[in-house]
N, C-alpha and C. Protein backbone atom coordinates (compact mmCIF):
# COMPACT_ATOMS: atom_id res chain seq x y z
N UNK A 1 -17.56 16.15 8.82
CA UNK A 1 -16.21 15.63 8.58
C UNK A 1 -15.85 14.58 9.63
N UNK A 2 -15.42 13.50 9.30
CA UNK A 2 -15.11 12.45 10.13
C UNK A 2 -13.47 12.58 10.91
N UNK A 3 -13.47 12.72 11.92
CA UNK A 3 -12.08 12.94 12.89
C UNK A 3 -11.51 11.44 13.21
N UNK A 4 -10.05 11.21 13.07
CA UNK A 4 -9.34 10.31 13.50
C UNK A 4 -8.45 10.82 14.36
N UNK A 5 -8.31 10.27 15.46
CA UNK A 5 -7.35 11.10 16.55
C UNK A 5 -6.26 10.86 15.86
N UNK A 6 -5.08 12.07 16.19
CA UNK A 6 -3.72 12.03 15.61
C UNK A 6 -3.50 12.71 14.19
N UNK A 7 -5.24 12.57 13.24
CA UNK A 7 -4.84 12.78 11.91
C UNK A 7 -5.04 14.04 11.88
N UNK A 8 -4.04 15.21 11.05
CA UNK A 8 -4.09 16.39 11.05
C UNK A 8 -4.97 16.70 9.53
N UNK A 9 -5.26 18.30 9.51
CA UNK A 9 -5.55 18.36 8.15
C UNK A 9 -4.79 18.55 6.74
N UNK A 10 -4.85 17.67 5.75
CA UNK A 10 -4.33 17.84 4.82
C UNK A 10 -3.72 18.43 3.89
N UNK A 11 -2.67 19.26 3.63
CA UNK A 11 -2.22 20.04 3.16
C UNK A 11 -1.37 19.99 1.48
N UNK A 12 -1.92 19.34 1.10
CA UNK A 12 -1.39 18.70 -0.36
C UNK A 12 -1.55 19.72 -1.18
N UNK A 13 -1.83 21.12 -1.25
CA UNK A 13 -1.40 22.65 -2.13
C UNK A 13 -0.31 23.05 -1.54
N UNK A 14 0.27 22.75 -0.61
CA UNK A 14 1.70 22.86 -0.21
C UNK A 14 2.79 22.03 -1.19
N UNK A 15 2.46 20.91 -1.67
CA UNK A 15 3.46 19.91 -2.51
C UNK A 15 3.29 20.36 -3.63
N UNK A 16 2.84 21.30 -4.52
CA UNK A 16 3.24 21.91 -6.15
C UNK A 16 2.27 20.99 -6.59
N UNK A 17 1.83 20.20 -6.19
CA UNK A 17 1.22 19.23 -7.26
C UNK A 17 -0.43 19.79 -7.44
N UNK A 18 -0.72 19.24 -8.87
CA UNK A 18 -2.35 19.96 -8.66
C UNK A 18 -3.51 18.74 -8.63
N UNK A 19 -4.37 19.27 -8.06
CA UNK A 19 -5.37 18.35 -7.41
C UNK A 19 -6.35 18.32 -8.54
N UNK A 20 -6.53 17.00 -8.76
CA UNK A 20 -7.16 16.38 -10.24
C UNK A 20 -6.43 15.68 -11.18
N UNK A 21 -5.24 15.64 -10.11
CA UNK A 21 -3.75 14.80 -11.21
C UNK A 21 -4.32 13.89 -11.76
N UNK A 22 -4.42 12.49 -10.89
CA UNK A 22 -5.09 11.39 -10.95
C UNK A 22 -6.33 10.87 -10.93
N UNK A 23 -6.85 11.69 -11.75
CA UNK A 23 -8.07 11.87 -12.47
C UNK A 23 -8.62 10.37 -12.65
N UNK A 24 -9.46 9.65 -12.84
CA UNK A 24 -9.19 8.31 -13.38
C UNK A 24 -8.84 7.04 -13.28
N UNK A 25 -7.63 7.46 -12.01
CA UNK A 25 -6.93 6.33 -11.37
C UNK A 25 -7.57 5.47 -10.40
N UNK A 26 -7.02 4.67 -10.33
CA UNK A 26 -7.42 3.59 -9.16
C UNK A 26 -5.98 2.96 -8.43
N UNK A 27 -6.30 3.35 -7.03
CA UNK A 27 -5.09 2.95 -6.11
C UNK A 27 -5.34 1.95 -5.09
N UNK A 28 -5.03 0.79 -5.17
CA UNK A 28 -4.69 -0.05 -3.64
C UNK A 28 -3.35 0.11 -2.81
N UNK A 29 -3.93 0.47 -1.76
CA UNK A 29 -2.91 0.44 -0.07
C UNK A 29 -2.99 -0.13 0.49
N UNK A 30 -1.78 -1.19 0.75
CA UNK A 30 -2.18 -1.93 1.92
C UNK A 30 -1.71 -1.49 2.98
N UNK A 31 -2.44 -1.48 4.00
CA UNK A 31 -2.27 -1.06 5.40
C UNK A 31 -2.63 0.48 5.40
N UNK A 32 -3.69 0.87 4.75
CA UNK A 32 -3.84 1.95 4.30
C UNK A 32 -5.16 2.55 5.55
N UNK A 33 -5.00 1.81 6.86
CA UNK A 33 -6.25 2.38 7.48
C UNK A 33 -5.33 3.39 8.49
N UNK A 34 -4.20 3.59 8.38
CA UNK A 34 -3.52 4.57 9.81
C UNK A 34 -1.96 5.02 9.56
N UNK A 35 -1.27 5.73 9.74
CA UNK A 35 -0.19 6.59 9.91
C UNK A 35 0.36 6.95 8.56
N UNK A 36 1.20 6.24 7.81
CA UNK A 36 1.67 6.89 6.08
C UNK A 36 0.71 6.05 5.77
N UNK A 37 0.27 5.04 5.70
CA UNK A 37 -0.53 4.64 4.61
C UNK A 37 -2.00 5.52 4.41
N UNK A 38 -2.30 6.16 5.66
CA UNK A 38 -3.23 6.70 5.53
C UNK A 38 -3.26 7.99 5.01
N UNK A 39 -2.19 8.32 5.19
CA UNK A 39 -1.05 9.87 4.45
C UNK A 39 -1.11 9.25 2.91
N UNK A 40 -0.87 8.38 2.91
CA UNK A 40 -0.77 8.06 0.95
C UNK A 40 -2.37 8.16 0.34
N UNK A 41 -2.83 7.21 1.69
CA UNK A 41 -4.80 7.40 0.68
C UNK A 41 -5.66 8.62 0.47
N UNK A 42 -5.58 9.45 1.76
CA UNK A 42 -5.51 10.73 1.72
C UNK A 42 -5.17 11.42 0.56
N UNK A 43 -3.43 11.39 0.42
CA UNK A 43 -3.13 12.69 -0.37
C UNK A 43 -3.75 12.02 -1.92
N UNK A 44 -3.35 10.48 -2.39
CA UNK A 44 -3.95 9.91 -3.61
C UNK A 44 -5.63 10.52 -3.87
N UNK A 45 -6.25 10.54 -2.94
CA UNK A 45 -7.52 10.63 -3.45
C UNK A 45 -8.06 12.51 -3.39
N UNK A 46 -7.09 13.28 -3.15
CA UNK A 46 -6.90 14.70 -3.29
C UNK A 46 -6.81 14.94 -4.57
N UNK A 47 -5.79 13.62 -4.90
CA UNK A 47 -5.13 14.31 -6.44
C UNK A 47 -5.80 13.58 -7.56
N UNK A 48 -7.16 12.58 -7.17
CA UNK A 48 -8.12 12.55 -8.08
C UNK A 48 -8.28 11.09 -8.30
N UNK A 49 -7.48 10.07 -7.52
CA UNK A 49 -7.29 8.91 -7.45
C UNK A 49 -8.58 8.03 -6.32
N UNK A 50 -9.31 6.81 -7.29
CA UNK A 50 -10.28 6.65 -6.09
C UNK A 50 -9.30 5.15 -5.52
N UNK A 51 -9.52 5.27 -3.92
CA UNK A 51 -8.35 4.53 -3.58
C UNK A 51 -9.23 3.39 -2.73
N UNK A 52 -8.28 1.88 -2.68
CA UNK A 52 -8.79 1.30 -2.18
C UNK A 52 -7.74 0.45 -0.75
N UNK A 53 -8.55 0.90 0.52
CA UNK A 53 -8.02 0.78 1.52
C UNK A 53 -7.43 -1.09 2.00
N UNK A 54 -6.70 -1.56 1.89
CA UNK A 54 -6.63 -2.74 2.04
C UNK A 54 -5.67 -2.73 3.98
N UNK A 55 -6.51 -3.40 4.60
CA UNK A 55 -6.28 -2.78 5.89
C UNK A 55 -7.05 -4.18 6.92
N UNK A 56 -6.09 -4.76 7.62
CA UNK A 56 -6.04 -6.21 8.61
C UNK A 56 -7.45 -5.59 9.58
N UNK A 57 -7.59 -4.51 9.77
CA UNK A 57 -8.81 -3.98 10.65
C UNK A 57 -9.52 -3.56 10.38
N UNK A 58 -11.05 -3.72 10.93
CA UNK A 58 -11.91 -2.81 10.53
C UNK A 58 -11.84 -1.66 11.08
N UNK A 59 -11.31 -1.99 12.34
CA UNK A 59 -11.73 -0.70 13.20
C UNK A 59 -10.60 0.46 12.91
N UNK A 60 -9.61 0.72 11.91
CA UNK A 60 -8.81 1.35 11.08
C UNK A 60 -9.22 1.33 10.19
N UNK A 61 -9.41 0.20 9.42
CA UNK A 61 -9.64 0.59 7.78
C UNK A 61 -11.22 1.06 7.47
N UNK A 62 -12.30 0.95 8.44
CA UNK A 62 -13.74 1.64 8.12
C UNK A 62 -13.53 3.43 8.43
N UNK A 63 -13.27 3.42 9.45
CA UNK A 63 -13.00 5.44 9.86
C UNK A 63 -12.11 5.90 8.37
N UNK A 64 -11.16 5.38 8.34
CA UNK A 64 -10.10 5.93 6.95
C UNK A 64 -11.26 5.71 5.86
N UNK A 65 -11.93 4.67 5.31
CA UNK A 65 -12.65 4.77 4.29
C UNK A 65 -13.91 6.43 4.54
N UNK A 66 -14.28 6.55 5.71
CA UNK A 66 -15.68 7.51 5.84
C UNK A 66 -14.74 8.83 5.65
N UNK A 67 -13.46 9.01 6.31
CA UNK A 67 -12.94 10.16 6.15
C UNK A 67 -12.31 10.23 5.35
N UNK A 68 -12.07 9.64 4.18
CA UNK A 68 -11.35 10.01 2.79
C UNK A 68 -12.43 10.13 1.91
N UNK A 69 -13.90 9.63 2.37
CA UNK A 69 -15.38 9.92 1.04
C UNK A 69 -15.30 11.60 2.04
N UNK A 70 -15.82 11.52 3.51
CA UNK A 70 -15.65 13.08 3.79
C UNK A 70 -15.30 14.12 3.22
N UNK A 71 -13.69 14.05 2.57
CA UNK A 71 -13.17 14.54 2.28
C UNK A 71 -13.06 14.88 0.57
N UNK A 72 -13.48 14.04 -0.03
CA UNK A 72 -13.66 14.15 -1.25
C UNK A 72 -15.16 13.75 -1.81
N UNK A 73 -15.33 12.91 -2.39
CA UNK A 73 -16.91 12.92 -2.88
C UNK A 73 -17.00 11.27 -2.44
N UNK A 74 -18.41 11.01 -2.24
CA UNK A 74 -19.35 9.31 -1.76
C UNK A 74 -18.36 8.61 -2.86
N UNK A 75 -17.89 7.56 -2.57
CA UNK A 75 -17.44 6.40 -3.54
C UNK A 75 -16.33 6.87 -3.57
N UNK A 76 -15.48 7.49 -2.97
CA UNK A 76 -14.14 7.96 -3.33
C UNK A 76 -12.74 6.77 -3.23
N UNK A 77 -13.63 5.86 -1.63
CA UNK A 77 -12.86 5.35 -0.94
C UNK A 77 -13.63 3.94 -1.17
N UNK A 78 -13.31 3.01 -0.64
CA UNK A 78 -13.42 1.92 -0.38
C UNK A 78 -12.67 0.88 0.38
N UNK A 79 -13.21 0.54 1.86
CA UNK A 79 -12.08 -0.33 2.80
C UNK A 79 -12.58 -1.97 2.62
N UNK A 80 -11.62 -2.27 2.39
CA UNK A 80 -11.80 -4.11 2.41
C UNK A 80 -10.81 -4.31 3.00
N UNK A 81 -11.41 -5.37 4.13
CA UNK A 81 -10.82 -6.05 5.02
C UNK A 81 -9.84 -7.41 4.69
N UNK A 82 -8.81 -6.96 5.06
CA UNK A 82 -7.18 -7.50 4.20
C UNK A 82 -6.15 -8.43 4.65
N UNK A 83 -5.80 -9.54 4.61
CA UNK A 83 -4.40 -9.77 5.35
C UNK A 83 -3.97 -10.38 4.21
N UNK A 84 -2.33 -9.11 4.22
CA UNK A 84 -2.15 -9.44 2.74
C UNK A 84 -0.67 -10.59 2.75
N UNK A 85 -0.49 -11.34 3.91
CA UNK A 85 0.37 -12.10 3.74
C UNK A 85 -1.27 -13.90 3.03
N UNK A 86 -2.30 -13.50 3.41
CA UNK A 86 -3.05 -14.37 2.95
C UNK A 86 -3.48 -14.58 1.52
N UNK A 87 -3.32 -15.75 0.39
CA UNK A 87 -3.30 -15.55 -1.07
C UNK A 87 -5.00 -15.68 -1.35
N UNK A 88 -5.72 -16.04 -0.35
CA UNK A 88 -7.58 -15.81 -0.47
C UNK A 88 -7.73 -14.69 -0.13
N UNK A 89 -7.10 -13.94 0.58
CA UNK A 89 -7.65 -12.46 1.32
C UNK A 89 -7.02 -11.50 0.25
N UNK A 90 -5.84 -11.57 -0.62
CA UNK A 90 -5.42 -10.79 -1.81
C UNK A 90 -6.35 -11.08 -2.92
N UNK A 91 -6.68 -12.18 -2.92
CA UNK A 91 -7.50 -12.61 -4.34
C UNK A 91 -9.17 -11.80 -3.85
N UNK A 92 -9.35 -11.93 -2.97
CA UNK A 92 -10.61 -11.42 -2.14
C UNK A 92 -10.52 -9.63 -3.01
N UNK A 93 -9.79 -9.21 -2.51
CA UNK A 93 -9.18 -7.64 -2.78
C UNK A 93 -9.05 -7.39 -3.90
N UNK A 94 -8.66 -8.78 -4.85
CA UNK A 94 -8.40 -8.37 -6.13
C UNK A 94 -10.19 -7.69 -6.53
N UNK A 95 -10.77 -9.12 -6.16
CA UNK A 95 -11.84 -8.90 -6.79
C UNK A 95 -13.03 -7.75 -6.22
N UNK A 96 -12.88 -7.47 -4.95
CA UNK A 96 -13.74 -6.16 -4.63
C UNK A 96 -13.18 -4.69 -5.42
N UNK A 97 -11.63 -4.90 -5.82
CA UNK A 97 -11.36 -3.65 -6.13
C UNK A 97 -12.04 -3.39 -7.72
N UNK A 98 -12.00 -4.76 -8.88
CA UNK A 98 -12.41 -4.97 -9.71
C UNK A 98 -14.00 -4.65 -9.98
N UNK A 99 -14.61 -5.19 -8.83
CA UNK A 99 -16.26 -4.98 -8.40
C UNK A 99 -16.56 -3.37 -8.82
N UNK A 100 -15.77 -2.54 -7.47
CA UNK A 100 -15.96 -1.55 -7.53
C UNK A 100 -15.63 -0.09 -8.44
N UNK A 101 -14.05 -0.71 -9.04
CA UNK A 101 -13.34 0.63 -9.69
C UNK A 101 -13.10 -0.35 -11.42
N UNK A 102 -13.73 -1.53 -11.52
CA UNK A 102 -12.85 -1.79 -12.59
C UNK A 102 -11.15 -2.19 -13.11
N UNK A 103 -10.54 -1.91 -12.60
CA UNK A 103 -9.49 -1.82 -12.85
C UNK A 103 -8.17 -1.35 -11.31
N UNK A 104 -7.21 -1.38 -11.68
CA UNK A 104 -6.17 -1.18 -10.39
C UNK A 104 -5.33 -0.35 -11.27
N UNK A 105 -4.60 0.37 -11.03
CA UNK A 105 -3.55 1.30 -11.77
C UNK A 105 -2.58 1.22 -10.46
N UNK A 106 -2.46 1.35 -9.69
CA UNK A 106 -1.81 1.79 -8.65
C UNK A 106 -1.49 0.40 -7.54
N UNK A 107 -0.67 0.32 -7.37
CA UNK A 107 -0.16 -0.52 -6.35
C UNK A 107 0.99 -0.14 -5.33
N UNK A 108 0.30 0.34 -4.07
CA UNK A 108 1.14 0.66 -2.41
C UNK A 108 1.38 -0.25 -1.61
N UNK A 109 2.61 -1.23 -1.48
CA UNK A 109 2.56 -2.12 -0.69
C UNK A 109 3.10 -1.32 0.52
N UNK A 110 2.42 -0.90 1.18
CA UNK A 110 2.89 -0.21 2.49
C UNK A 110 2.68 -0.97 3.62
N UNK A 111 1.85 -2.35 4.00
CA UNK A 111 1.58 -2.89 5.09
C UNK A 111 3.14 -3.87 6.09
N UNK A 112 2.51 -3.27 7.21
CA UNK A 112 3.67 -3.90 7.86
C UNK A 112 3.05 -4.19 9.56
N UNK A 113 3.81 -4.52 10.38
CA UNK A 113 3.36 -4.46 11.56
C UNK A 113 4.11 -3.59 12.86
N UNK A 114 4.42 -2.91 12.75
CA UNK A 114 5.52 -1.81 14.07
C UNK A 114 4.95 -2.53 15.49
N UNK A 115 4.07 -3.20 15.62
CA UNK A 115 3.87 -3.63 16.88
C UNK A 115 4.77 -5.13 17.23
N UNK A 116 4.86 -5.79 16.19
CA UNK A 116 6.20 -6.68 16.40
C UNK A 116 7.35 -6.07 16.26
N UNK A 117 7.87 -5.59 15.96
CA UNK A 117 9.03 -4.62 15.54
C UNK A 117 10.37 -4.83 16.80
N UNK A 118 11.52 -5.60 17.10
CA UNK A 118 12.26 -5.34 18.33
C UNK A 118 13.27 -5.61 17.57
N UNK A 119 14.81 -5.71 18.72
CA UNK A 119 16.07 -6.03 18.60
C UNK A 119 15.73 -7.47 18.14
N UNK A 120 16.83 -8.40 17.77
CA UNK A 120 16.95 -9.38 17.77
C UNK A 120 17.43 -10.48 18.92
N UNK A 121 17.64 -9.90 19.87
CA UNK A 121 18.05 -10.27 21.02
C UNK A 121 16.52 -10.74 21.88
N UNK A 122 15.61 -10.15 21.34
CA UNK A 122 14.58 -9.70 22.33
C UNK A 122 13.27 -10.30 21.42
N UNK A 123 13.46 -10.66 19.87
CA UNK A 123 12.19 -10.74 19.05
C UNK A 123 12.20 -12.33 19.16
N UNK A 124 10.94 -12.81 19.26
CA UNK A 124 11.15 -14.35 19.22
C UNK A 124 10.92 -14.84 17.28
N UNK A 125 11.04 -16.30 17.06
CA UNK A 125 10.60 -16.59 15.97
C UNK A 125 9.72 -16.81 15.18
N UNK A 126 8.59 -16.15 15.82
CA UNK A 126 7.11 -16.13 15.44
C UNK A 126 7.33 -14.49 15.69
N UNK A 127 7.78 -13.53 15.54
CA UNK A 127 7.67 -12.14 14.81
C UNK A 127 8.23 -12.23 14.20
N UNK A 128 9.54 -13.00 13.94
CA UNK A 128 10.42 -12.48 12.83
C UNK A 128 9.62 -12.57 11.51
N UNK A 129 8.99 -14.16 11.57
CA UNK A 129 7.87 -14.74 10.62
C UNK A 129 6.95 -13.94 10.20
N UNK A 130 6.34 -13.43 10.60
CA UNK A 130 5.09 -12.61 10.55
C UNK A 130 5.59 -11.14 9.98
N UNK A 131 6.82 -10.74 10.06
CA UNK A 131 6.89 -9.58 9.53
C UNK A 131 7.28 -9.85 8.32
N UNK A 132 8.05 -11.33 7.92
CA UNK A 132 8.26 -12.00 6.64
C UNK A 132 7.08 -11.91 6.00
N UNK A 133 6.11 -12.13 6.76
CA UNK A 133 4.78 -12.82 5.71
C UNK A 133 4.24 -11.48 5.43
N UNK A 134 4.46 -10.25 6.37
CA UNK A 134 3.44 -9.19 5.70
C UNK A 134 4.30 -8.22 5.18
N UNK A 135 5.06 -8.53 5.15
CA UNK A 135 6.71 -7.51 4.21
C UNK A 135 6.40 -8.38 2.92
N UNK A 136 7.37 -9.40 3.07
CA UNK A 136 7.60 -10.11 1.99
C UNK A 136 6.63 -10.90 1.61
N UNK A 137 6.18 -11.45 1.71
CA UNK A 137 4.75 -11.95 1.60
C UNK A 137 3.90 -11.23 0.50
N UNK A 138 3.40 -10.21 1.26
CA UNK A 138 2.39 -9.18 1.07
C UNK A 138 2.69 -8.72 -0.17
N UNK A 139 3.91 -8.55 -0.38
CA UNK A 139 4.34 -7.54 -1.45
C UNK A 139 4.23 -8.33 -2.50
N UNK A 140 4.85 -10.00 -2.50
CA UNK A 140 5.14 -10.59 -3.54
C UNK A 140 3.30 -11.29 -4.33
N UNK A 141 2.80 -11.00 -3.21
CA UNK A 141 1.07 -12.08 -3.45
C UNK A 141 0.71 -10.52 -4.17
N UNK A 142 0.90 -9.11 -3.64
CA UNK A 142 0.41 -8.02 -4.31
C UNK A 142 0.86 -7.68 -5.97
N UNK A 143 2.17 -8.23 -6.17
CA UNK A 143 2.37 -7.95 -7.36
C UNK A 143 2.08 -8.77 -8.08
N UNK A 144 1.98 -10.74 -7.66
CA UNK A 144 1.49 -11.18 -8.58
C UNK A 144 -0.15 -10.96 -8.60
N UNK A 145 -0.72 -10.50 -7.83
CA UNK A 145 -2.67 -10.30 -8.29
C UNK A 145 -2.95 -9.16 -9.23
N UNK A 146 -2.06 -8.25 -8.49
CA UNK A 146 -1.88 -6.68 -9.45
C UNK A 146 -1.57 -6.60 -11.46
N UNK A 147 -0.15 -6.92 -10.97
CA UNK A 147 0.67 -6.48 -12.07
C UNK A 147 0.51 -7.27 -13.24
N UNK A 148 0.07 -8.49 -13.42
CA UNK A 148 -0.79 -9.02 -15.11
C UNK A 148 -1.65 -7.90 -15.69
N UNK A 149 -2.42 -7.59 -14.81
CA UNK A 149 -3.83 -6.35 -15.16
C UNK A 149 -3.08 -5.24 -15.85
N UNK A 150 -1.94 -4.73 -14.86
CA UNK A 150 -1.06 -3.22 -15.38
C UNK A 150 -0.55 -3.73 -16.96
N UNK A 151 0.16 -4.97 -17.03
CA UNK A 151 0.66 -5.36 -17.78
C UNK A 151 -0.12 -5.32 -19.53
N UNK A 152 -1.51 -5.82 -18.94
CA UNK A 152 -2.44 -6.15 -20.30
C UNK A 152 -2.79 -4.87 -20.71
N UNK A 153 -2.57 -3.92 -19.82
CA UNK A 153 -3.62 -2.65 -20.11
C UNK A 153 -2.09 -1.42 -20.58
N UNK A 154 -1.11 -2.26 -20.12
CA UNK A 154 0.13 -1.25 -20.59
C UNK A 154 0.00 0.02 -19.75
N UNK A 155 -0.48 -0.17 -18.49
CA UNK A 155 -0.13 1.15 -18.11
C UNK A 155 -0.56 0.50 -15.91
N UNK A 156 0.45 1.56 -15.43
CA UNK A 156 0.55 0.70 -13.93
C UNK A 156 1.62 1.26 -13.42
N UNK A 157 1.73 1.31 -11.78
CA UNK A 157 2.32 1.95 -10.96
C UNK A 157 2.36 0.81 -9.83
N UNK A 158 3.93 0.64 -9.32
CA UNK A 158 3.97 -0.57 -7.92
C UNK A 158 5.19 0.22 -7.15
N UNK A 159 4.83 0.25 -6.31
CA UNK A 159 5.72 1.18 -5.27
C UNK A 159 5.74 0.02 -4.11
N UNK A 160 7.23 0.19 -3.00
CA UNK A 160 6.79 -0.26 -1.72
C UNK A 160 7.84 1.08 -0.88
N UNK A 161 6.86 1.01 0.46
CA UNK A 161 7.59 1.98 1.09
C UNK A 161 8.28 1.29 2.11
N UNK A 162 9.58 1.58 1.72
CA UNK A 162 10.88 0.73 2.37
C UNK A 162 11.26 1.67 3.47
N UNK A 163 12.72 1.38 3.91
CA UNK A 163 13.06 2.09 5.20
C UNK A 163 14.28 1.67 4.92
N UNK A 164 15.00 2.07 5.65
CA UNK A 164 16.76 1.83 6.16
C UNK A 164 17.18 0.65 5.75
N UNK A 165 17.93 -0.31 5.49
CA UNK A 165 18.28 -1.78 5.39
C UNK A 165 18.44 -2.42 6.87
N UNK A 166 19.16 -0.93 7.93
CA UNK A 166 19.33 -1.16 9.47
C UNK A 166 19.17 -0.42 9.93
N UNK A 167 19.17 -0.72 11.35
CA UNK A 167 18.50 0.57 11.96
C UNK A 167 19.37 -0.47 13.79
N UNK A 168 20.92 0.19 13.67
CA UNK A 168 21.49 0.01 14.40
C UNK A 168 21.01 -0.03 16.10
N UNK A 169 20.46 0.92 16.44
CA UNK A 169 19.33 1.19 17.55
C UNK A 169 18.20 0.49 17.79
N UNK A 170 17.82 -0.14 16.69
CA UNK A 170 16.42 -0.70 16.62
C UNK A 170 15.42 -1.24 15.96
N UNK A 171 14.49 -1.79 15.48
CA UNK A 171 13.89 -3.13 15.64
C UNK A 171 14.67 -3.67 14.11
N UNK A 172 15.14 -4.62 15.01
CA UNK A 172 15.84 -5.42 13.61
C UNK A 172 15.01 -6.33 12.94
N UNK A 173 14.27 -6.47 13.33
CA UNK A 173 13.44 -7.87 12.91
C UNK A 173 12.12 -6.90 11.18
N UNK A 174 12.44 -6.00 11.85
CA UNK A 174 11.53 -5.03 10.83
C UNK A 174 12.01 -4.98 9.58
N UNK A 175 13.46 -4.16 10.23
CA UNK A 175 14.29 -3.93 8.86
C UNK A 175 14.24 -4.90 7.84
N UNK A 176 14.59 -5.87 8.40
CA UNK A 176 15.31 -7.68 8.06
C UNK A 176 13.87 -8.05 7.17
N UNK A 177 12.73 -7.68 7.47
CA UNK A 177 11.68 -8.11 6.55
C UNK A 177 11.74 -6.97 5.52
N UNK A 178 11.42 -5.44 5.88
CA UNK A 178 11.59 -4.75 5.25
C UNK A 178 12.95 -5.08 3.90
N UNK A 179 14.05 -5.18 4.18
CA UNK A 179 15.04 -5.45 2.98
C UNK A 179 14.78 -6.87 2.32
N UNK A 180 14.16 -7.63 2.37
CA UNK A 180 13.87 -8.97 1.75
C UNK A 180 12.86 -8.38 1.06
N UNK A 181 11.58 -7.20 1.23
CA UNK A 181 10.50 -7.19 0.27
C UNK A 181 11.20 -5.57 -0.68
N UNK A 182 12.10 -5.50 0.07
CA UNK A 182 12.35 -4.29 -1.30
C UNK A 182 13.51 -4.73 -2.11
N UNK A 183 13.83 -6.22 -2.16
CA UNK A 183 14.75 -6.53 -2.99
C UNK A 183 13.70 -7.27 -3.67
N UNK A 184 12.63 -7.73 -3.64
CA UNK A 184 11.42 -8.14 -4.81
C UNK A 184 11.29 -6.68 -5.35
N UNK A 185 10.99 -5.72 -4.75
CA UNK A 185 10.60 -5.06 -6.03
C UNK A 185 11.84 -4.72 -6.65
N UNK A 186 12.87 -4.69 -6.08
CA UNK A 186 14.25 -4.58 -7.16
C UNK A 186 14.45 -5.23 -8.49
N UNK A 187 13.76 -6.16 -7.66
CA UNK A 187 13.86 -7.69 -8.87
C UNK A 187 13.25 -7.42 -9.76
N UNK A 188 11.64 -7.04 -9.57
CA UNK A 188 10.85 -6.42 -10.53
C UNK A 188 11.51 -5.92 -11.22
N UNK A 189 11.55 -5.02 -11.18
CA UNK A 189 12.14 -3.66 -11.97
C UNK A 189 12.70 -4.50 -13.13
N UNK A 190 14.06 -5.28 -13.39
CA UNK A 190 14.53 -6.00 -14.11
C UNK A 190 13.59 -6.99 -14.95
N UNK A 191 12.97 -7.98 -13.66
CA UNK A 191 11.91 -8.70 -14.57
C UNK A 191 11.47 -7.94 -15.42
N UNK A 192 10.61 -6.80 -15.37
CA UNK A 192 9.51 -6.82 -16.05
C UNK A 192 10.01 -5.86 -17.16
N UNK A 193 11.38 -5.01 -16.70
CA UNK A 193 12.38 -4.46 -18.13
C UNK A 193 11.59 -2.77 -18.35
N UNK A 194 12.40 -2.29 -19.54
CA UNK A 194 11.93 -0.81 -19.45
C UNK A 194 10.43 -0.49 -19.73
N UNK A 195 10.24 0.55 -18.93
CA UNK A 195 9.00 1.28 -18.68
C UNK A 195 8.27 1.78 -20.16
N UNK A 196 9.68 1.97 -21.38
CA UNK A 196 8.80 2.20 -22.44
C UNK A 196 7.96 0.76 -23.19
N UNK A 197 8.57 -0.30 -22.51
CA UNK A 197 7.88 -1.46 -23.18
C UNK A 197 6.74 -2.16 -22.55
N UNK A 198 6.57 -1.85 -21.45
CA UNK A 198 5.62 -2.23 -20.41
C UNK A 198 4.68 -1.25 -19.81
N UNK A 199 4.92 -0.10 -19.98
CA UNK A 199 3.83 0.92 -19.44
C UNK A 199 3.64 0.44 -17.98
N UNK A 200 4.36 -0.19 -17.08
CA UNK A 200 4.88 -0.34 -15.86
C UNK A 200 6.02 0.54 -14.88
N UNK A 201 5.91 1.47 -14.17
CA UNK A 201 6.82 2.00 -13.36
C UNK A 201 7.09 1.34 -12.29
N UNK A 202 7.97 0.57 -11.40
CA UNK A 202 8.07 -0.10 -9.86
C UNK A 202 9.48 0.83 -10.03
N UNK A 203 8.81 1.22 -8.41
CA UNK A 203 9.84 2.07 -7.60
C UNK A 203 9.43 2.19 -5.97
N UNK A 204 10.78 2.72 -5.06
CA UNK A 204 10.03 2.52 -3.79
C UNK A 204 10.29 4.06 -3.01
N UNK A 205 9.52 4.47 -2.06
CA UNK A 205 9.23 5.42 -1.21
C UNK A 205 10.61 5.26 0.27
C-alpha cells in the first residue's frame, strides 16, 4: 500500500453509499494530487469510478495516482500532468483521458492554489491573477473541453468546489477568484437548461 503523509484511511462505508456505484464512470480532478481533491479521487474510485488525476505536479499527482491503483485495482487511476489555467495543457488532458478511459463522465474543477491565498492589503497583482487563471480560468477551459462530449453522449456530471463568497478574516484574493468561477458554473446551469433535456447535471460542492 502506498502511504502519503497526512492521508488517513478511507472510510467511504461510513457515507451509506455502496461501493460499485460508479461502475463505468470516468472522472477528471483537477488538482486532484493532495487534500479534498485527493478525498474526491479516492472516495470516486471506491465507488467504482476510474479517475483521472489532473494535477500542476508530479511529485503530488504520481504518489495519488500509485495509491488510488493500491487501493483499488492496476488502471484505476491515471495522473497527467496539468495546468489547467493552460488551453494546450487542458486539450493535452482532454486527450490522455480519451487515450485511456474513452470517454469523461465526470468533471471536478477543484484546482486552486492556497499558497497564494492572502488579505488584500498584503496580496500583490500577480496572485490575484493567477488565482483568476486557475479558479476561473481552469473551470471555464474545463467545461468547454469536457462538456460537448457529456452533451453528445446525453449523459455528464460538472461540479466545482466553491467556498464562502468571503472570508472576512482571510485570504481575499482566494475567495474573489473562487466567486468569479462559481458564477460560471451558475451560468452553466442556465446555459445548458434542464437536466431532463441534456442528461447534464452542474452543481457545486
Amino acid at each position: 500500500m502506498v502511504s502519503i503523509p497526512g492521508t488517513g484511511p478511507l472510510v467511504m462505508e461510513k457515507s451509506g453509499l455502496q461501493k460499485g456505484l460508479l461502475d463505468g464512470e470516468v472522472a477528471v480532478i483537477t488538482g486532484g494530487g493532495g487534500n479534498i481533491g485527493l478525498g474526491v479521487v479516492r472516495s470516486l474510485a471506491w465507488l467504482g469510478a476510474r479517475v483521472v488525476i489532473a494535477e500542476v505536479s508530479p511529485d503530488f499527482g504520481k504518489p495519488a495516482e500509485e495509491l488510488v491503483n493500491s487501493e483499488n485495482a492496476p488502471g484505476t487511476a491515471l495522473f497527467v500532468e496539468t495546468d489547467v489555467s493552460d488551453e494546450a495543457s487542458m486539450k493535452n488532458l482532454d486527450d490522455r483521458a480519451f487515450d485511456a478511459y474513452g470517454k469523461v463522465d465526470i468533471l471536478v474543477n477543484n484546482a486552486m492554489a492556497m499558497s497564494l491565498a492572502g488579505p488584500i492589503l498584503n496580496s500583490t497583482v500577480a496572485q490575484l491573477d493567477r488565482q483568476y487563471e486557475i479558479a476561473a480560468r481552469g473551470t471555464f477551459l474545463g467545461i468547454q473541453q469536457f462538456v460537448p462530449g457529456m452533451l453528445e453522449r446525453h449523459h455528464g456530471i460538472v461540479t466545482y468546489m466553491t467556498t464562502s463568497f468571503c472570508y472576512p478574516m482571510g485570504p481575499s484574493n482566494y475567495s474573489a477568484a473562487k466567486a468569479a468561477a462559481t458564477s460560471i458554473i451558475m451560468s452553466l446551469v442556465f446555459e445548458l437548461g434542464p437536466y431532463e433535456k441534456t442528461g447534464v447535471s452542474v452543481f457545486t460542492f
